[in-house]
C-alpha atoms as a PDB file:
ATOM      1  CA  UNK A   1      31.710  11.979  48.955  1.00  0.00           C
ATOM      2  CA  UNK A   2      27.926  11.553  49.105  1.00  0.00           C
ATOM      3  CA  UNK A   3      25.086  14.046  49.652  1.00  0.00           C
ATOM      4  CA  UNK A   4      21.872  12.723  51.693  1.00  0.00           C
ATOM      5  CA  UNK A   5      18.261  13.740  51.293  1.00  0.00           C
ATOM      6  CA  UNK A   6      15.372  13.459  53.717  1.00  0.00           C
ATOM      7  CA  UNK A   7      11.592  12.859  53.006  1.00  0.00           C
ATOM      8  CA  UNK A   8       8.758  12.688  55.016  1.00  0.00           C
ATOM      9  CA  UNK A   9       5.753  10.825  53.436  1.00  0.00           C
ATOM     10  CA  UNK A  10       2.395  12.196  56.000  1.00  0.00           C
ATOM     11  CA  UNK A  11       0.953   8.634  56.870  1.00  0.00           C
ATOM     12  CA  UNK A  12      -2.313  10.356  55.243  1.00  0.00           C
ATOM     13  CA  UNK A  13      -0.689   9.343  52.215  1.00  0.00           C
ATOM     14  CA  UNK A  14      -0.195   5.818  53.484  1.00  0.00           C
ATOM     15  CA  UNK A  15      -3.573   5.224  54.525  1.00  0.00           C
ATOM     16  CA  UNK A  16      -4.960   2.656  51.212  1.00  0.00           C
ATOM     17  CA  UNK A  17      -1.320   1.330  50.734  1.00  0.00           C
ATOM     18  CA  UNK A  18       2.029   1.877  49.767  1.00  0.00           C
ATOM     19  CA  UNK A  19       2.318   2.867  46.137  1.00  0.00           C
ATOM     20  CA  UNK A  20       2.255   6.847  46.937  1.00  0.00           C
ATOM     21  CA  UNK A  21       5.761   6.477  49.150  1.00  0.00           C
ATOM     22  CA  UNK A  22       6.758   3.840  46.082  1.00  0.00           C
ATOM     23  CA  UNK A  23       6.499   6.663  43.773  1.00  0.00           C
ATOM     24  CA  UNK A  24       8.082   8.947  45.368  1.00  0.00           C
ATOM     25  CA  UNK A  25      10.921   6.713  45.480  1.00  0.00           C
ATOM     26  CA  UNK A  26      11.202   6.140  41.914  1.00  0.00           C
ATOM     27  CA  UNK A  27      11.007   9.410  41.157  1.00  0.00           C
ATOM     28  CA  UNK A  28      13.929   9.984  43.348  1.00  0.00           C
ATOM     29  CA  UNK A  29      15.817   7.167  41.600  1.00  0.00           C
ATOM     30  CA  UNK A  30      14.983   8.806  38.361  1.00  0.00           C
ATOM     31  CA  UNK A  31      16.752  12.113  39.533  1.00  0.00           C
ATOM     32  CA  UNK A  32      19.964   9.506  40.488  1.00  0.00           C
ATOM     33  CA  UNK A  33      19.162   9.180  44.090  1.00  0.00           C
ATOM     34  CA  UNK A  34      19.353   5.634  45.661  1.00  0.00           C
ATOM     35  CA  UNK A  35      17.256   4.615  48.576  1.00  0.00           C
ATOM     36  CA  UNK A  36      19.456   3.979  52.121  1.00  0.00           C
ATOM     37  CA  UNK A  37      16.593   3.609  54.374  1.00  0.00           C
ATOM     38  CA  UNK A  38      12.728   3.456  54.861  1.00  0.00           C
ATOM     39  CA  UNK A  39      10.595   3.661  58.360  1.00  0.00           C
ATOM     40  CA  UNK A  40       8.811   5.034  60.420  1.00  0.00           C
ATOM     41  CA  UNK A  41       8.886   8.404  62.892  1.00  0.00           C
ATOM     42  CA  UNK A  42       7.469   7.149  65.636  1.00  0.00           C
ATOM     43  CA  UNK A  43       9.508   8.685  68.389  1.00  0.00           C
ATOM     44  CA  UNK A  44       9.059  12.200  67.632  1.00  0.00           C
ATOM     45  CA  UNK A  45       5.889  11.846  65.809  1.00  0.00           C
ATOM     46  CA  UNK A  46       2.818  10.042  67.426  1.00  0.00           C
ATOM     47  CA  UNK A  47       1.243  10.179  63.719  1.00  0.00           C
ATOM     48  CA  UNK A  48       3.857   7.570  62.571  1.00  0.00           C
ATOM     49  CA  UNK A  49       4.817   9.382  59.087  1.00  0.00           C
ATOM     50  CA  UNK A  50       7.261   7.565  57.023  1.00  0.00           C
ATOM     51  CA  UNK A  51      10.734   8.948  56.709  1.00  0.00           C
ATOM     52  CA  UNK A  52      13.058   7.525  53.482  1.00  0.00           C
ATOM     53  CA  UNK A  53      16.294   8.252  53.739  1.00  0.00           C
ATOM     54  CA  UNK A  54      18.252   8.774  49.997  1.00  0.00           C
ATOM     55  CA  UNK A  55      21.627   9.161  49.005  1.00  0.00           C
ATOM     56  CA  UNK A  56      23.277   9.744  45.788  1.00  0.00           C
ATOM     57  CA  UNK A  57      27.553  10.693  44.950  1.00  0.00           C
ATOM     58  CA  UNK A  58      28.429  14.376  45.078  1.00  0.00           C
ATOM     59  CA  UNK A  59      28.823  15.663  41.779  1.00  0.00           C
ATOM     60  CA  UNK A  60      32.800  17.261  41.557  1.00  0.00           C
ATOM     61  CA  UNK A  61      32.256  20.966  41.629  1.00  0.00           C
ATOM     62  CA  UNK A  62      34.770  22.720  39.567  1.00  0.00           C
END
């Protein structure tokens, strides 16, 4: 079974370029999480903040 995260990156963040939402990603990765999807919240958001998706297996709890 796998567990899902959600992260919103403000598009402050995103103004110069992209390497702030790229390391947030690896840090994710680093903590075993693997990226499933990257855009953009435009529908509910007029700012247009960047949503990445993550997902990782469900550790067994005993």
């Amino acid at each position: 079974m796998k567990e899902y995260k959600v992260v919103e990156i403000a598009r402050k963040y995103l103004k110069a370029d992209y390497s702030f939402a790229e390391a947030a990603m690896n840090a994710e990765a680093a903590r075993g999480w693997e990226v499933v999807s990257v855009s953009f919240d435009l529908a509910t958001d007029i700012r247009g903040n960047m949503v990445i998706t993550f997902a990782r297996e469900k550790e067994c709890e005993a």
